[in-house]
Protein backbone atom coordinates (compact mmCIF):
# COMPACT_ATOMS: atom_id res chain seq x y z
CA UNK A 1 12.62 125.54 136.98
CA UNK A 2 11.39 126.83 140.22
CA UNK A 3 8.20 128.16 138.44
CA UNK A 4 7.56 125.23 136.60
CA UNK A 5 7.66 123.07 140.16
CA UNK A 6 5.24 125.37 141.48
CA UNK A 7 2.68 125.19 138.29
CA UNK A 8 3.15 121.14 138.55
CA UNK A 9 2.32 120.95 141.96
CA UNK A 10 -0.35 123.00 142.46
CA UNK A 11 -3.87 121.70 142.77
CA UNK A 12 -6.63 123.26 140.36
CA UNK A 13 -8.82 125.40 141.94
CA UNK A 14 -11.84 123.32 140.32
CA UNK A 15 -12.20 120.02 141.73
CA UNK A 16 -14.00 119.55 138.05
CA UNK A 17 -10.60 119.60 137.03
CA UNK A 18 -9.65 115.81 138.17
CA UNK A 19 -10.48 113.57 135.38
CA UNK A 20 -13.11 110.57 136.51
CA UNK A 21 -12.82 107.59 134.82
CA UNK A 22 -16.19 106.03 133.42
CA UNK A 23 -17.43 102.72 135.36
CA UNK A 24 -17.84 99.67 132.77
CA UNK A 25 -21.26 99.16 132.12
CA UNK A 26 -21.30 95.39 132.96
CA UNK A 27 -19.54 96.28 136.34
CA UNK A 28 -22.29 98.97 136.92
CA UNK A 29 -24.95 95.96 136.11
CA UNK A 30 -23.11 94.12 138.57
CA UNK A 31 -23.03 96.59 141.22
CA UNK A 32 -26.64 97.29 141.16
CA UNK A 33 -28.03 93.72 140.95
CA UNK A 34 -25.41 93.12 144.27
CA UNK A 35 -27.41 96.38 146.07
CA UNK A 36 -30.61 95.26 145.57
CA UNK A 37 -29.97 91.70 146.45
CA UNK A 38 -28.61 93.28 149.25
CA UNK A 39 -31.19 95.52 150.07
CA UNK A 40 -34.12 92.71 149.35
CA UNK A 41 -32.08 90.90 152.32
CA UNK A 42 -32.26 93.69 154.96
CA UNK A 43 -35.85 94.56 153.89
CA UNK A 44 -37.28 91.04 153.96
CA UNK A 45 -37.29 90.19 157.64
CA UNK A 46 -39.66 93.97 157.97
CA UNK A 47 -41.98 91.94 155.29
CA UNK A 48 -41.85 88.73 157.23
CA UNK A 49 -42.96 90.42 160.40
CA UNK A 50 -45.60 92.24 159.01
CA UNK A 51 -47.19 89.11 157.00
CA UNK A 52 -46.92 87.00 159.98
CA UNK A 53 -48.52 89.61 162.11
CA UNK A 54 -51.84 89.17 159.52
CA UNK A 55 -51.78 85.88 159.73
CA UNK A 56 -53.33 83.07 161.85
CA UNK A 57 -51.87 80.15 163.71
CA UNK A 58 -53.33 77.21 160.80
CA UNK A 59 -51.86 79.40 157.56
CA UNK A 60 -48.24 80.15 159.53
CA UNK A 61 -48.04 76.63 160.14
CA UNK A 62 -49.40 75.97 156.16
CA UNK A 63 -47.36 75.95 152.93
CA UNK A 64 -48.25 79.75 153.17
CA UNK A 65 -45.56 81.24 155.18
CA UNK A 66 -43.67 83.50 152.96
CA UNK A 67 -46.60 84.47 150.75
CA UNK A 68 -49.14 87.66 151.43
CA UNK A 69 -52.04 86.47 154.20
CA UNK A 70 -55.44 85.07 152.34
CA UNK A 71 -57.08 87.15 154.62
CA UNK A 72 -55.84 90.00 156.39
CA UNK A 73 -56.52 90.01 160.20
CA UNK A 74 -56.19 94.04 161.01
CA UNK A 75 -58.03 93.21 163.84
CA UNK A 76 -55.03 91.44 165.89
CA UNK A 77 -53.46 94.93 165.92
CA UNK A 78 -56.47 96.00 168.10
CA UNK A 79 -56.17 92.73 170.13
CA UNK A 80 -52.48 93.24 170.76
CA UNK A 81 -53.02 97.06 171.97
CA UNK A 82 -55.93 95.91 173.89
CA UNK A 83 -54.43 92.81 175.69
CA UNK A 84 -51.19 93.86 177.11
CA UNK A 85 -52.22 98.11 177.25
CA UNK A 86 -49.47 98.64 174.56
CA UNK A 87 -49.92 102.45 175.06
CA UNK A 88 -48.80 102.32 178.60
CA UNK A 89 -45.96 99.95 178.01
CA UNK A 90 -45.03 102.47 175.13
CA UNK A 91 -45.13 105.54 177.79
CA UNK A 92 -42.60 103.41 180.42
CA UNK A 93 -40.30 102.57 177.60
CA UNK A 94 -40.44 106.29 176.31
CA UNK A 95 -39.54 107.34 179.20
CA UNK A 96 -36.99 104.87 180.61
CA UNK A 97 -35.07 105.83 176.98
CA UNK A 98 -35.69 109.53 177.35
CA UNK A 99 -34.62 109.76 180.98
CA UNK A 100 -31.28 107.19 179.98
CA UNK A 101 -30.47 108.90 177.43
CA UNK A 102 -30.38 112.49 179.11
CA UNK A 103 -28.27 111.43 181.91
CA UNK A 104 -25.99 109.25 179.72
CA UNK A 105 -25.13 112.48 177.58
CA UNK A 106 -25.05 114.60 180.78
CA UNK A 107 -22.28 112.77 182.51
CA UNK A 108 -20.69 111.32 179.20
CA UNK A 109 -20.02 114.91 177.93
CA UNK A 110 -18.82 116.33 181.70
CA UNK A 111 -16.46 113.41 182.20
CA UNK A 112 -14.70 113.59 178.74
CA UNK A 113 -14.26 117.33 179.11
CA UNK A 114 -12.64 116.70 182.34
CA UNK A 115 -10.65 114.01 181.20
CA UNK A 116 -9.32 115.66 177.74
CA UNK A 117 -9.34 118.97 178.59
CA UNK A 118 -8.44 119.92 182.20
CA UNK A 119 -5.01 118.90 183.55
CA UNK A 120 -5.12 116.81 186.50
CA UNK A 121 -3.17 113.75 188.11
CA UNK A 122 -4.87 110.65 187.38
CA UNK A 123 -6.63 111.73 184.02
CA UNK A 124 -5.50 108.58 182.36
CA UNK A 125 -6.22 106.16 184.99
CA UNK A 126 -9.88 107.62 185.19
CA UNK A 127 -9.94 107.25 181.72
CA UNK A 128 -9.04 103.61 181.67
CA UNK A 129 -11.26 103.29 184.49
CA UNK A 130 -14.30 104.42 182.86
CA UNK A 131 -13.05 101.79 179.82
CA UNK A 132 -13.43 99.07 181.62
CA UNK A 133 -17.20 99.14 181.82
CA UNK A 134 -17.13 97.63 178.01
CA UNK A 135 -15.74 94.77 179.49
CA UNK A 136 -18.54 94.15 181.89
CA UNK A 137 -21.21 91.70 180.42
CA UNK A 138 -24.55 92.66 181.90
CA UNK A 139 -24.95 88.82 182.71
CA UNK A 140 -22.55 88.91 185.32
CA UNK A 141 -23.74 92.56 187.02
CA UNK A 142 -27.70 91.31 187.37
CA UNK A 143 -27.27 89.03 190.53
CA UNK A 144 -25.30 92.23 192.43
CA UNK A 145 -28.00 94.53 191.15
CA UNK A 146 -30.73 93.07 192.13
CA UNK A 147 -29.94 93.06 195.18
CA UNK A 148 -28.54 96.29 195.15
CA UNK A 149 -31.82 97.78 193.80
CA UNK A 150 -33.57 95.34 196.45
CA UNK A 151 -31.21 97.11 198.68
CA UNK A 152 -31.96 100.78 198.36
CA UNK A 153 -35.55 99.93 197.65
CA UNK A 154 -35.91 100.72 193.85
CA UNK A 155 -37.31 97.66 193.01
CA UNK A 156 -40.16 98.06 190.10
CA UNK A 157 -39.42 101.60 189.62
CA UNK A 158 -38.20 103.52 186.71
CA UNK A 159 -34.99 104.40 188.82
CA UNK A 160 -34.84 100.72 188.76
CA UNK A 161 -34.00 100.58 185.11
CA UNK A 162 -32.57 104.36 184.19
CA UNK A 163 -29.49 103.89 186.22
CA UNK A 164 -27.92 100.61 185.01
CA UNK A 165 -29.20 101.67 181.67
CA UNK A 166 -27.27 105.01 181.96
CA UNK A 167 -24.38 103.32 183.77
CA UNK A 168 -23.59 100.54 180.91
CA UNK A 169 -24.18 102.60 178.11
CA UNK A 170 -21.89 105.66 180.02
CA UNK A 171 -18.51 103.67 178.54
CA UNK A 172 -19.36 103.74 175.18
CA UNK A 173 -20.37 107.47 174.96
CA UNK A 174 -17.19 108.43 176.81
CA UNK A 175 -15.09 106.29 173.80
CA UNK A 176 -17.63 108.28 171.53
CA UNK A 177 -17.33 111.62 172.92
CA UNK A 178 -12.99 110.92 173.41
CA UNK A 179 -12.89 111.19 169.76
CA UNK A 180 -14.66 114.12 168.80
CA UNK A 181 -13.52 116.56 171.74
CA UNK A 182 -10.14 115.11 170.92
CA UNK A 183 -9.88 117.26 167.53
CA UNK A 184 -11.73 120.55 168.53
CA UNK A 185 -8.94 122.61 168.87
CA UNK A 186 -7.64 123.51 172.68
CA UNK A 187 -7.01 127.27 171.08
CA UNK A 188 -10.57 127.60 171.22
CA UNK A 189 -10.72 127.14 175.03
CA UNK A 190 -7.75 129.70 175.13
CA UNK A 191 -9.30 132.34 172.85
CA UNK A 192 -12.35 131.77 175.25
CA UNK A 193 -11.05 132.03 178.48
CA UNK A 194 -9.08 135.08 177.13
CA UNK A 195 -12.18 136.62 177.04
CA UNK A 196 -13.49 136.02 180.29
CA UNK A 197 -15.31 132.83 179.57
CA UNK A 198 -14.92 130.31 182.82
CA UNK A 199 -14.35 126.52 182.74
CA UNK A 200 -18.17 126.06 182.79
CA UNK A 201 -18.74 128.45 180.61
CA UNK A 202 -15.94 127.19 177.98
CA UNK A 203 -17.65 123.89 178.59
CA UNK A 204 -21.72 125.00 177.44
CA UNK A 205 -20.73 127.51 174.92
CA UNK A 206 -17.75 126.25 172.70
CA UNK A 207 -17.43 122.59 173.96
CA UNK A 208 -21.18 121.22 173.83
CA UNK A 209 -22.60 123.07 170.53
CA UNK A 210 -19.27 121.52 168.85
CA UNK A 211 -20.57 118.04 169.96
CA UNK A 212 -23.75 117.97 168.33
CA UNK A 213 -22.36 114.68 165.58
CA UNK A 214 -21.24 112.92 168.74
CA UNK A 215 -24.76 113.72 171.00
CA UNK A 216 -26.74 111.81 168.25
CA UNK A 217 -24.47 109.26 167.91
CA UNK A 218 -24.32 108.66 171.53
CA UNK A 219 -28.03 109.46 171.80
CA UNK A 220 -28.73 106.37 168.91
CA UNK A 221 -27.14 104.33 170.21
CA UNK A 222 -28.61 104.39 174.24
CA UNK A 223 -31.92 104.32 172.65
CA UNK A 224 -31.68 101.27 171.05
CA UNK A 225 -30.23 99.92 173.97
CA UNK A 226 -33.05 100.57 176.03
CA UNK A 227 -36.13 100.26 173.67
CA UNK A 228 -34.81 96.36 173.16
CA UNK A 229 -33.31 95.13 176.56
CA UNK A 230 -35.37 92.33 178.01
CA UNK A 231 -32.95 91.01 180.76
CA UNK A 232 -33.21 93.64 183.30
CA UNK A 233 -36.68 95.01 182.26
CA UNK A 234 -37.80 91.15 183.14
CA UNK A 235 -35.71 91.33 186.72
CA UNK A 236 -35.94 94.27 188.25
CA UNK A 237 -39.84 95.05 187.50
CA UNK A 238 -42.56 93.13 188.22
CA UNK A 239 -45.93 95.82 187.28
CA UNK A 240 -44.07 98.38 185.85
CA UNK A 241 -43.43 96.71 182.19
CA UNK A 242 -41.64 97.63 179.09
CA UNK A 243 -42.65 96.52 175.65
CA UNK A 244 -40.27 93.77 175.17
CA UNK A 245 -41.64 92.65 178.56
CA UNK A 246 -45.32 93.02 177.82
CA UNK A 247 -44.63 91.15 174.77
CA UNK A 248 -43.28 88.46 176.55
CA UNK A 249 -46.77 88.26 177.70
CA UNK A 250 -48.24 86.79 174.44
CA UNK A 251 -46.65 83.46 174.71
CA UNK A 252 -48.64 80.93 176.01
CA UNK A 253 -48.13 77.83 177.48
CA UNK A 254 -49.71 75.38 175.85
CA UNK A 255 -51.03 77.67 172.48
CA UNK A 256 -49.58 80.93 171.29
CA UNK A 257 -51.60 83.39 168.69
CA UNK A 258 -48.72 84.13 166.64
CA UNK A 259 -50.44 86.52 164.41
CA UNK A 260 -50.97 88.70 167.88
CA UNK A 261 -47.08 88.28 168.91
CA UNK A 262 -46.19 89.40 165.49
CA UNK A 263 -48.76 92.55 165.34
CA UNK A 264 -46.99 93.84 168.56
CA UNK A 265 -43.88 92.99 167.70
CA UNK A 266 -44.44 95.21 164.64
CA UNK A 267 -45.88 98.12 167.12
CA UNK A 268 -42.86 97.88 168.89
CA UNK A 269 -40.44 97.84 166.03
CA UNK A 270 -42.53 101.08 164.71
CA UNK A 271 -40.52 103.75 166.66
CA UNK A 272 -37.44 102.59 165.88
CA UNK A 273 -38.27 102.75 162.03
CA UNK A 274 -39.59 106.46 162.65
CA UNK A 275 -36.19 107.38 163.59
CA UNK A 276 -34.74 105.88 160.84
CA UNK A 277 -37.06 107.69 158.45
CA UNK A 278 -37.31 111.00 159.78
CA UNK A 279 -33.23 111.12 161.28
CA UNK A 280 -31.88 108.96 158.23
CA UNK A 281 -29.57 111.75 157.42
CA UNK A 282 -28.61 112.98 160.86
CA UNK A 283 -27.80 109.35 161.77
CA UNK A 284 -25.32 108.80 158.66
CA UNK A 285 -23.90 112.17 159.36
CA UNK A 286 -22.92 111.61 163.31
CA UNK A 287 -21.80 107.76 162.44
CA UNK A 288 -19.40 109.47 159.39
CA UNK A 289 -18.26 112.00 161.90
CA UNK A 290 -18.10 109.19 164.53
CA UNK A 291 -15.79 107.75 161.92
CA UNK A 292 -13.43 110.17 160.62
CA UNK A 293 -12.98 111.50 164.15
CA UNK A 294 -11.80 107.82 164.91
């Protein structure tokens, strides 16, 4: 009887072995008219955008506002990189991201270490501390700093704009980076410092290479945060633009070329859908780790 528990219970060594059951054909039909309405909805605002940005003010205002442009204006692309120097507001938004996002992962990745892996009174409360910032609307911090950055005399400089970048988007990679040094194993750290390996040196060769999922995760998601914020960009700067700023610029006030508004806001949505493209599967990787780890 024993034996015949033990052949019952054990699972085949082929995972071939588990029988799949066939999807209905009308359910499959189903299923994929679903997707692609679904994926006709998420693609159609990118269409939108780029129509409208080939359009002019007479046939966005027409019956024509859906439909491909009579004439395709190529040339407001040149107008919007020419009008607002779109290169250089790409360069300050570059590196306002680059410079967030290294300091973000920096501090995100030394805190969590020292809040899930050394022992120390207060760990928790620190912890909670550092929580609270996702409670903080950014609404409610600009009044304090601006004047703060009035203050210390960072006004319209890239300092001006890293540090409450970093600061606001510190929380969430903490929460990000909780979960995934939370399951590497705390034998690891033993094994290591059996072998001579310090706290710092536990912490750059076992902890950080482990964290790669969580790094582009965390790395994602301060990008976007910076490449789109308008609030502070608008506040604390006054030459020194970013491209939701400088596009700000294209509004008029009596008469707006929207065919111009839309080519740049096409050139500034283009980075964002080069990441996409070329980190498609590293992005659903680190969000499925991001997940399971949760």
């Amino acid at each position: 009887m024993a034996k015949e528990t033990t052949k019952a219970t054990a699972p085949p060594k082929d995972l071939s072995a588990y029988s799949i059951k066939k999807t209905n054909p009308v359910v499959k039909v189903i299923i994929y008219i679903l997707l692609a309405i679904w994926t006709i909805i998420n693609l159609f605002p990118l269409y939108w955008m780029f129509t409208f940005s080939l359009k002019t003010n007479p046939e966005i205002y027409g019956i024509n506002v859906i439909g491909l442009p009579k004439e395709w204006h190529w040339e407001f692309y040149g107008l919007a990189m020419q009008r607002v120097n779109m290169l250089k507001l790409f360069g300050n938004s570059l590196l306002i991201a680059v410079a967030s996002i290294a300091i973000t992962i920096v501090v995100s990745l030394m805190a969590t270490y020292a809040l899930t892996r050394l022992v120390w009174k207060g760990s928790k409360l620190m912890n909670s501390f550092f929580m609270l910032g996702l409670t903080i609307p950014l609404h409610a911090a600009l009044v304090p700093l601006f004047k703060a950055i009035k203050l210390v005399g960072l006004y319209d400089t890239y300092w001006a704009l890293i540090i409450p970048y970093s600061a606001f988007s510190l929380a969430m990679a903490i929460l990000i980076c909780t979960g995934f040094m939370g399951e590497i194993p705390k034998d690891l750290d033993e094994a290591a410092y059996i072998d001579g390996c310090g706290v710092w040196g536990i912490f750059i060769r076992i902890i950080v290479p482990l964290m790669t999922p969580a790094l582009a995760t965390i790395g994602i998601y301060t990008f976007l945060q910076c490449w789109n914020e308008f609030m502070f960009a608008s506040n604390f700067t006054s030459k020194l633009k970013t491209i939701p700023v400088g596009v700000q610029t294209f509004f008029g006030q009596h008469t707006t070329d929207w065919g111009i508004v839309g080519a740049a806001l096409v050139i500034a949505t283009f980075p964002t859908l080069l990441i996409y493209v070329f980190l498609s599967r590293k992005i659903q990787e680190s969000f499925m780790a991001g997940a399971i780890k949760g």
